[in-house]
PDB file of N, CA and C in Angstrom:
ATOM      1  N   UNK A   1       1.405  10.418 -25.309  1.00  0.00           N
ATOM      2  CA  UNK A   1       2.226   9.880 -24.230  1.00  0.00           C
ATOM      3  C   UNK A   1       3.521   9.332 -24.818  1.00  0.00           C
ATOM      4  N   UNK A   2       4.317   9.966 -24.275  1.00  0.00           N
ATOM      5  CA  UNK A   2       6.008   9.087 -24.869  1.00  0.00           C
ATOM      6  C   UNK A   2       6.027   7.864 -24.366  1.00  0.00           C
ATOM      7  N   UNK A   3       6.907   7.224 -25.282  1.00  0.00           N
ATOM      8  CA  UNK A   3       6.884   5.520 -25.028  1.00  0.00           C
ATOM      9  C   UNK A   3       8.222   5.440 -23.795  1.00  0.00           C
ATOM     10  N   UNK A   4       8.137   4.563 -23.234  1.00  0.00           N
ATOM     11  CA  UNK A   4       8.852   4.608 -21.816  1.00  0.00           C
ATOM     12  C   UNK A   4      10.358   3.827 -22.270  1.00  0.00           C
ATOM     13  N   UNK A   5      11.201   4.083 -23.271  1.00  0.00           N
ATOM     14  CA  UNK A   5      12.201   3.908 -23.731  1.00  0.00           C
ATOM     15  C   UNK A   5      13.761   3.370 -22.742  1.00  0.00           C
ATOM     16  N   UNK A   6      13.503   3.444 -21.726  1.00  0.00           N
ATOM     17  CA  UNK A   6      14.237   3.067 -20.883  1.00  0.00           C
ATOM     18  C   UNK A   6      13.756   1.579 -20.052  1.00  0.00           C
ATOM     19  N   UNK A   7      12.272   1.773 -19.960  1.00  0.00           N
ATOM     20  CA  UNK A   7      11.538   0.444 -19.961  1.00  0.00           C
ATOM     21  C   UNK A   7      12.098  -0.739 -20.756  1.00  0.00           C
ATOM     22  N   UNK A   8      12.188  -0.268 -22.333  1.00  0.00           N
ATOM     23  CA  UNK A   8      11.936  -1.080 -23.200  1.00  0.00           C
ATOM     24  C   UNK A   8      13.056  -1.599 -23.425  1.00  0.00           C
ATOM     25  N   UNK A   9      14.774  -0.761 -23.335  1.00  0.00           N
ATOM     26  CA  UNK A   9      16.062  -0.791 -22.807  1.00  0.00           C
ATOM     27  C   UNK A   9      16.695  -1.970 -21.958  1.00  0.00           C
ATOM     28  N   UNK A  10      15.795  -1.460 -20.826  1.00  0.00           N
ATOM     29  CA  UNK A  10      16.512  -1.930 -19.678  1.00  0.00           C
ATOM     30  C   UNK A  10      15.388  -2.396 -18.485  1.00  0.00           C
ATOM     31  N   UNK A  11      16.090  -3.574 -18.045  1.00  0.00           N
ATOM     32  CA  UNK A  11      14.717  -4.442 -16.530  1.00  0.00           C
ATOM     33  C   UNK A  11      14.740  -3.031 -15.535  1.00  0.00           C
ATOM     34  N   UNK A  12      13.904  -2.526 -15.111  1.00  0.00           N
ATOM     35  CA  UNK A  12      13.778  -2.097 -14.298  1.00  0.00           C
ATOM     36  C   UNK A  12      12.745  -2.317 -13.313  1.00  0.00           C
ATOM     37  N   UNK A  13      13.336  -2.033 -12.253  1.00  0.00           N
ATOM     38  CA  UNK A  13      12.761  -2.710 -10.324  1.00  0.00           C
ATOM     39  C   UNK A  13      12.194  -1.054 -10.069  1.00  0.00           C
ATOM     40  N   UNK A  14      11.176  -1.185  -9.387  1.00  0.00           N
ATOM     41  CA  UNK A  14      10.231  -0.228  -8.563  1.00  0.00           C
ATOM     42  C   UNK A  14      10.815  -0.291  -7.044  1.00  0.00           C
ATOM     43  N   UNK A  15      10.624   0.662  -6.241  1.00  0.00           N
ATOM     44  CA  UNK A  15      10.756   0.486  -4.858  1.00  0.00           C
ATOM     45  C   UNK A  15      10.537   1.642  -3.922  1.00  0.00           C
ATOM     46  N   UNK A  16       9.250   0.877  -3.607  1.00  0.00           N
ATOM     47  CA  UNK A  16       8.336   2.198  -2.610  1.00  0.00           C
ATOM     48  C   UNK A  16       9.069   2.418  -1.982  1.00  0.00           C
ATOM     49  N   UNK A  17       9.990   1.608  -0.937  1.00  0.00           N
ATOM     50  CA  UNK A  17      11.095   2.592   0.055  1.00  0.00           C
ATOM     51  C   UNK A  17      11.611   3.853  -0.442  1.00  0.00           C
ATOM     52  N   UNK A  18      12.222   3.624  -1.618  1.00  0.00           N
ATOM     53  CA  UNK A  18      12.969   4.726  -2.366  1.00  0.00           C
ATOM     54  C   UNK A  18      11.795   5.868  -3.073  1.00  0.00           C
ATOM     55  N   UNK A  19      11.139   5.264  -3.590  1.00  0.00           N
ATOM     56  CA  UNK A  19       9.706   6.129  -4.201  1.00  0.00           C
ATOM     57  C   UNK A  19      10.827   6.248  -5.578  1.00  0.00           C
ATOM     58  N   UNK A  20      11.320   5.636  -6.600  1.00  0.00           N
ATOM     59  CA  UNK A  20      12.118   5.575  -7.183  1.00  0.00           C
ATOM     60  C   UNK A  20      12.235   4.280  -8.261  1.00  0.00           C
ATOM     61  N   UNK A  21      12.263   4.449  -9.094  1.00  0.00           N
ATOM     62  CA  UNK A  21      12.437   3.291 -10.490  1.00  0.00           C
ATOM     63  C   UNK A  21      14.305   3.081 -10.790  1.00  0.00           C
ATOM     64  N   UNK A  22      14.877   1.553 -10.615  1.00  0.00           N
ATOM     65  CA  UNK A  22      15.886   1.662 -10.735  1.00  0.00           C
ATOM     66  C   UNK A  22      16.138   0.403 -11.932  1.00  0.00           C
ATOM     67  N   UNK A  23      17.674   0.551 -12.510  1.00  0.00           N
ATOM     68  CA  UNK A  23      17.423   0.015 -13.482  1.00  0.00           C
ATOM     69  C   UNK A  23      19.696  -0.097 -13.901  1.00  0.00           C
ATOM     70  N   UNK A  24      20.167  -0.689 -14.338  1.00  0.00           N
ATOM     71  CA  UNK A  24      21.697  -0.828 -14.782  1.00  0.00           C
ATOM     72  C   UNK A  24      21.157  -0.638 -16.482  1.00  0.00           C
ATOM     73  N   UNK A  25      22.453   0.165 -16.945  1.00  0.00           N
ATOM     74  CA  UNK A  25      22.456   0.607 -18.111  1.00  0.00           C
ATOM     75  C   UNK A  25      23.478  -0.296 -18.687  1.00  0.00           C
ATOM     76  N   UNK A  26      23.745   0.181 -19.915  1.00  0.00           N
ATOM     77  CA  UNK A  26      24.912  -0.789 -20.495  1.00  0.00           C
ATOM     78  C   UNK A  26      25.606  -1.256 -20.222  1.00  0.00           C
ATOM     79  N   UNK A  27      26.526   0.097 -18.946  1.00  0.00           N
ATOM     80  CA  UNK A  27      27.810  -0.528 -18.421  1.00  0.00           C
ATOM     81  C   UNK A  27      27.652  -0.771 -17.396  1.00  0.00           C
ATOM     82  N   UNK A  28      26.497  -1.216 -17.095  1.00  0.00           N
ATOM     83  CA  UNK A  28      26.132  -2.074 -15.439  1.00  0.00           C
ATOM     84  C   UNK A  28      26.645  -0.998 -14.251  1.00  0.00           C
ATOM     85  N   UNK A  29      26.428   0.268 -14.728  1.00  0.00           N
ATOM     86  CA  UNK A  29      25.932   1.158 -13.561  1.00  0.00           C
ATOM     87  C   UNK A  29      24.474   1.213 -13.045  1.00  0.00           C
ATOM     88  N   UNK A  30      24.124   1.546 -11.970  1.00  0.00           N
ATOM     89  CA  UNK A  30      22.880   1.235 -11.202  1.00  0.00           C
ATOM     90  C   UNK A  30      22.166   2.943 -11.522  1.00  0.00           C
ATOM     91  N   UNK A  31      21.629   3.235 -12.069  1.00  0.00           N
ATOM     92  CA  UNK A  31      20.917   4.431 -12.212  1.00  0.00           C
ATOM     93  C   UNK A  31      19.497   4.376 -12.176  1.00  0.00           C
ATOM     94  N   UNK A  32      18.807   5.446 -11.381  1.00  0.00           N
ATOM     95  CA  UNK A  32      17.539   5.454 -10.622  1.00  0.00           C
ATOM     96  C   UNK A  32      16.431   6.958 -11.212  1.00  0.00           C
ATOM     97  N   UNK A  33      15.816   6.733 -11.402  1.00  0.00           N
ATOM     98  CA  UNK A  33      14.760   7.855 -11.343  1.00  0.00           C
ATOM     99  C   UNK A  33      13.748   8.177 -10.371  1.00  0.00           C
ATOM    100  N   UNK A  34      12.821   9.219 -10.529  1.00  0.00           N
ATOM    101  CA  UNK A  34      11.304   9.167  -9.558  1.00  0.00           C
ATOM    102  C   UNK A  34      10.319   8.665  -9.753  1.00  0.00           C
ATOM    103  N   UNK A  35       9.943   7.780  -8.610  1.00  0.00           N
ATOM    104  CA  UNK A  35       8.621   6.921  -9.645  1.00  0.00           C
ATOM    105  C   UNK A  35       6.923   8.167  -9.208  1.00  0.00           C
ATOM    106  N   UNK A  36       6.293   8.177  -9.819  1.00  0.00           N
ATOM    107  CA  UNK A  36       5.006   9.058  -9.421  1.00  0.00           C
ATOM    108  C   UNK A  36       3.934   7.894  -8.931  1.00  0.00           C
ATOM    109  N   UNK A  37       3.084   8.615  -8.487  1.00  0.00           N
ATOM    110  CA  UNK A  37       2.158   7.908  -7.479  1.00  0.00           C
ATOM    111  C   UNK A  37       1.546   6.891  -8.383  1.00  0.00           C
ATOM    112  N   UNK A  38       1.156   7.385  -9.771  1.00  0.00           N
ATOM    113  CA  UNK A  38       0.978   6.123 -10.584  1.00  0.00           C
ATOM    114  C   UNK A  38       1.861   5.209 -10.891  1.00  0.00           C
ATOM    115  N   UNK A  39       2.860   4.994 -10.748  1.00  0.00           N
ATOM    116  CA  UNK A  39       3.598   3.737 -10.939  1.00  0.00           C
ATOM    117  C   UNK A  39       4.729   4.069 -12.040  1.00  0.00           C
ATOM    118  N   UNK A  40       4.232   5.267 -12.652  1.00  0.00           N
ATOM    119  CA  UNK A  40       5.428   5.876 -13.865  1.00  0.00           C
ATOM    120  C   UNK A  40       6.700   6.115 -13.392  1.00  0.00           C
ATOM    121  N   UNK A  41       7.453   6.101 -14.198  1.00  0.00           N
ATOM    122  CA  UNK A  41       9.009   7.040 -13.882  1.00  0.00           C
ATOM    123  C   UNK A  41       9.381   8.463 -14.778  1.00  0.00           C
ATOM    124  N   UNK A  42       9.578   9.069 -13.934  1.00  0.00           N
ATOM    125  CA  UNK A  42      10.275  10.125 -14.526  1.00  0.00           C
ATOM    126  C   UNK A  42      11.134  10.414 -15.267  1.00  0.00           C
ATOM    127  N   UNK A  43      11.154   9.397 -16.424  1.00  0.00           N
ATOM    128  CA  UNK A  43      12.554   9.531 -16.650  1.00  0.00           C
ATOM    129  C   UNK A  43      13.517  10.814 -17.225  1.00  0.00           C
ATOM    130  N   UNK A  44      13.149  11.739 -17.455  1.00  0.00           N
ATOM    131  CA  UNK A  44      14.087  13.235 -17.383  1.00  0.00           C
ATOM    132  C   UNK A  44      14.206  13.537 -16.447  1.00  0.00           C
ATOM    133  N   UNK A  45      14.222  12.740 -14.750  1.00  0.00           N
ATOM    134  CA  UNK A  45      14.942  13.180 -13.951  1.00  0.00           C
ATOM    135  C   UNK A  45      15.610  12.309 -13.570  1.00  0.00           C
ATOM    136  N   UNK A  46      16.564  11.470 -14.565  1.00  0.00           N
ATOM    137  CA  UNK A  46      17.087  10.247 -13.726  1.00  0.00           C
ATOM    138  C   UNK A  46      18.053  10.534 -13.506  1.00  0.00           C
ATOM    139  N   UNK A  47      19.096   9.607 -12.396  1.00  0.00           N
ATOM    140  CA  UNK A  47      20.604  10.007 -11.961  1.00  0.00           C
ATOM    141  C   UNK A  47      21.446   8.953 -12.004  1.00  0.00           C
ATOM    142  N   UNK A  48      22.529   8.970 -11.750  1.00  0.00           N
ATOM    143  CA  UNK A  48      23.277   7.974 -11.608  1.00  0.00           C
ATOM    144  C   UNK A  48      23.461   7.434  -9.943  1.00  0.00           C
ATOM    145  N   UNK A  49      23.286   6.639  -9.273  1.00  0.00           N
ATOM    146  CA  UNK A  49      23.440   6.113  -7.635  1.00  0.00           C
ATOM    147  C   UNK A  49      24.822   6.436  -7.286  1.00  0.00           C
ATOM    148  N   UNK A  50      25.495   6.343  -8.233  1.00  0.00           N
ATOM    149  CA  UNK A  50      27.047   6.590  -7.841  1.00  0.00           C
ATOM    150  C   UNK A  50      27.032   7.857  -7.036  1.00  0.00           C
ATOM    151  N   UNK A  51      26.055   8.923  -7.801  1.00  0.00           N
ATOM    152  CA  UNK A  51      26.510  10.528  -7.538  1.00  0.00           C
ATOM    153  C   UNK A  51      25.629  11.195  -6.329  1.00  0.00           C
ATOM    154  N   UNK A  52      24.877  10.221  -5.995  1.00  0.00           N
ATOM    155  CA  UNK A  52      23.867  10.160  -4.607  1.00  0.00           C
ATOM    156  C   UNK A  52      24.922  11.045  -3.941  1.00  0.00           C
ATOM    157  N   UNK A  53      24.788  12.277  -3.283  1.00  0.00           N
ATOM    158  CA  UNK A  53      25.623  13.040  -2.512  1.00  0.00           C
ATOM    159  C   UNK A  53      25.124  13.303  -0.581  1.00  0.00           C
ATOM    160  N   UNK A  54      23.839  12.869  -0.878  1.00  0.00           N
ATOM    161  CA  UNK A  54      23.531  12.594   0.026  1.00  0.00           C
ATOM    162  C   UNK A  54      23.007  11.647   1.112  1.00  0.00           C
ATOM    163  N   UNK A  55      23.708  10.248   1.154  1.00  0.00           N
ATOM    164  CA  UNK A  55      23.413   9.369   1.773  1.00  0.00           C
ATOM    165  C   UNK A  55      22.882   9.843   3.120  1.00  0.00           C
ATOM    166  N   UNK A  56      23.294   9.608   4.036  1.00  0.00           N
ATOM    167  CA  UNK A  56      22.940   9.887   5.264  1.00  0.00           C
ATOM    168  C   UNK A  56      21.163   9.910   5.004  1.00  0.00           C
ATOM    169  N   UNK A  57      20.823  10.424   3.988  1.00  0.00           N
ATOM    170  CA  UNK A  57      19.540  10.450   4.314  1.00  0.00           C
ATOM    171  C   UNK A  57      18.518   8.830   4.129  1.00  0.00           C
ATOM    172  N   UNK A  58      19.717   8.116   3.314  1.00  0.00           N
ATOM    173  CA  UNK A  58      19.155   7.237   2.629  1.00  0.00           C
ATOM    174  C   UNK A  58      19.263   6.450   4.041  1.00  0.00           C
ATOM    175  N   UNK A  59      17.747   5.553   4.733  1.00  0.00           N
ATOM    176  CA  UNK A  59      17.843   5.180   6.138  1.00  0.00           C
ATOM    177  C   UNK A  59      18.306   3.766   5.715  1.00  0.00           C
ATOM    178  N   UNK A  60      18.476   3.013   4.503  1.00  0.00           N
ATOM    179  CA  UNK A  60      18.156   1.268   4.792  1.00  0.00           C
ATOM    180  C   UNK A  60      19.622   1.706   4.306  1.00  0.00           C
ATOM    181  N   UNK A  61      20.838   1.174   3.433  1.00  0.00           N
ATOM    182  CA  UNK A  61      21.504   0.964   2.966  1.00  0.00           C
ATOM    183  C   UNK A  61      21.630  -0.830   1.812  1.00  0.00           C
ATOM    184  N   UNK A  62      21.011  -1.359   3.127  1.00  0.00           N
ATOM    185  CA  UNK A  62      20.675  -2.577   2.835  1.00  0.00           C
ATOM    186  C   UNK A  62      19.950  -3.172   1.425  1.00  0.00           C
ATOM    187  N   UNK A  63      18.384  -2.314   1.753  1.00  0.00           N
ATOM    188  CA  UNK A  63      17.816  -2.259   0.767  1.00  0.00           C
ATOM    189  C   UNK A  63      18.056  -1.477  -0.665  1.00  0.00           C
ATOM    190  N   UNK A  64      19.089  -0.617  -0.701  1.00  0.00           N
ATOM    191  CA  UNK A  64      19.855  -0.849  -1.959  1.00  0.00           C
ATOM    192  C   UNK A  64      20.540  -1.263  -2.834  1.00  0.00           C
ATOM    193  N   UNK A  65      20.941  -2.177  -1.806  1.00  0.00           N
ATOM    194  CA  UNK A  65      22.039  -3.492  -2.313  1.00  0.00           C
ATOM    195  C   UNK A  65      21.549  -3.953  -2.780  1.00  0.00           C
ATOM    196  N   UNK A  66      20.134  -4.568  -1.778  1.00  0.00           N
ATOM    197  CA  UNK A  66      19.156  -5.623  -2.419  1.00  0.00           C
ATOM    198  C   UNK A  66      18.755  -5.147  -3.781  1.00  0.00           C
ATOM    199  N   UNK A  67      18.259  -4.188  -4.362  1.00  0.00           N
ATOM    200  CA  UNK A  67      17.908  -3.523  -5.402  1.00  0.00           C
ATOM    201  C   UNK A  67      18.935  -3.800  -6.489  1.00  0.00           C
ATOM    202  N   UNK A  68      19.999  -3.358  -6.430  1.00  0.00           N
ATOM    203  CA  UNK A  68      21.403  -3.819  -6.721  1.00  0.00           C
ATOM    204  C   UNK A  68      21.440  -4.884  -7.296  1.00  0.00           C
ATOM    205  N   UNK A  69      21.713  -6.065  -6.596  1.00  0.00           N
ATOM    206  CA  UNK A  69      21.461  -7.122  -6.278  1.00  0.00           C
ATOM    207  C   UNK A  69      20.678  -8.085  -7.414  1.00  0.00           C
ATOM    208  N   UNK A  70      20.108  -7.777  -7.040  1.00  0.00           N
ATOM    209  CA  UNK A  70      18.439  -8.478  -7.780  1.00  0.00           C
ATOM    210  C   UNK A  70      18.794  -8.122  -9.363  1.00  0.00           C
ATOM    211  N   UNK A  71      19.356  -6.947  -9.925  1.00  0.00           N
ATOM    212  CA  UNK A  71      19.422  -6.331 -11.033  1.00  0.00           C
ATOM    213  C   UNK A  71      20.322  -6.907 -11.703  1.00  0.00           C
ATOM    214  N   UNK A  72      21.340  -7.458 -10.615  1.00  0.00           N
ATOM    215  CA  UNK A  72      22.565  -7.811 -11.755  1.00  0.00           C
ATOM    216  C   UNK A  72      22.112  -9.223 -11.839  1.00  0.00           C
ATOM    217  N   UNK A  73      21.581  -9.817 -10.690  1.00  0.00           N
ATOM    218  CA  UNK A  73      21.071 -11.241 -11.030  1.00  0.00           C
ATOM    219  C   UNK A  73      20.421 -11.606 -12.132  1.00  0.00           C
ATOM    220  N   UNK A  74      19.793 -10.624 -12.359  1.00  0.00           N
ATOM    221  CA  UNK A  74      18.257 -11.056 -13.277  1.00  0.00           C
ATOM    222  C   UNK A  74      19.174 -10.177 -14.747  1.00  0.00           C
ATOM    223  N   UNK A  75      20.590  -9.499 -14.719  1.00  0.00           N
ATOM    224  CA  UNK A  75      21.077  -9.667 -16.053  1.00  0.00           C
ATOM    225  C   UNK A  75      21.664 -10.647 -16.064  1.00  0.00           C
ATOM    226  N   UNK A  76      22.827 -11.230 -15.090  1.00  0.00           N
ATOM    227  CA  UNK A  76      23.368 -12.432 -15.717  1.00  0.00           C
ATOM    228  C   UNK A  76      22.896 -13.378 -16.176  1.00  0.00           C
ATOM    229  N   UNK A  77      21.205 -13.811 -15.617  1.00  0.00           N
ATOM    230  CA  UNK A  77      20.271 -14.900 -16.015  1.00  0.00           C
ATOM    231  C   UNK A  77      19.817 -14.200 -17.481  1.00  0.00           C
ATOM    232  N   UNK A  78      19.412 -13.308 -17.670  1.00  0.00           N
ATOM    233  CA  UNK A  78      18.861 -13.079 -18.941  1.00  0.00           C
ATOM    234  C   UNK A  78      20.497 -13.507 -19.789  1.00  0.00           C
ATOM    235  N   UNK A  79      21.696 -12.942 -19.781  1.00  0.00           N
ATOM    236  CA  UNK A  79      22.738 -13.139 -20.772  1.00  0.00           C
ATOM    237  C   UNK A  79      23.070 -14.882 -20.594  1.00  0.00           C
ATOM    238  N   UNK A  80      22.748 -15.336 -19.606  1.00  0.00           N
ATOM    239  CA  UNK A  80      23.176 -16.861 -20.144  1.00  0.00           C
ATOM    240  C   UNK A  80      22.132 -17.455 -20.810  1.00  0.00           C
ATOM    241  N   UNK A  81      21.049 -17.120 -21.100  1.00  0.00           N
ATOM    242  CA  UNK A  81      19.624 -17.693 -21.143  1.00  0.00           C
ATOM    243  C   UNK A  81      20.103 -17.091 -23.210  1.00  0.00           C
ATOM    244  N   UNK A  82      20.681 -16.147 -23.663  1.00  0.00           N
ATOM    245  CA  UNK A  82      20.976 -15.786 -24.424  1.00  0.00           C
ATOM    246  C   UNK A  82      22.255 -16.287 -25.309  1.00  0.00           C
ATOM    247  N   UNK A  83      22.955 -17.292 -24.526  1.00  0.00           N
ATOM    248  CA  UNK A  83      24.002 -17.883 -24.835  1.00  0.00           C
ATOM    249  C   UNK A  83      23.541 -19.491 -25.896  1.00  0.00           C
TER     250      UNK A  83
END
């Protein structure tokens, strides 16, 4: 089993709405993968949210923010906690 290297990287949030593992990379872009019914992520199929081409399908909007959201919170608390 490969070690989940993006795990170990970077906080990443689950979210059954999305069926999707999301997570900000270095440069605090929001990039997402597929999560599988076990709780894993896919990660060789991950994307960037920016390049989402198809919204319309996405029904909450909301709840991506929140996702969003939550991610950058819980980096700025980890980098001051590091200060």
């Amino acid at each position: 089993m490969k070690p989940d290297l993006y795990e170990q990287m970077f906080e990443t949030l689950q979210s059954e709405d999305f069926g999707r593992t999301f997570w900000l990379d270095k440069q605090g872009d929001l990039c997402s993968a597929p999560t599988f019914n076990n709780g894993d992520a896919d990660y060789d199929q991950w994307d960037y949210v920016s390049e989402w081409t198809e919204l319309e399908e996405i029904v909450d909007l909301g709840k991506l923010f929140d996702i969003h959201r939550h991610l950058v919170q819980n980096q700025m608390k980890n980098q001051l906690e590091t200060v």
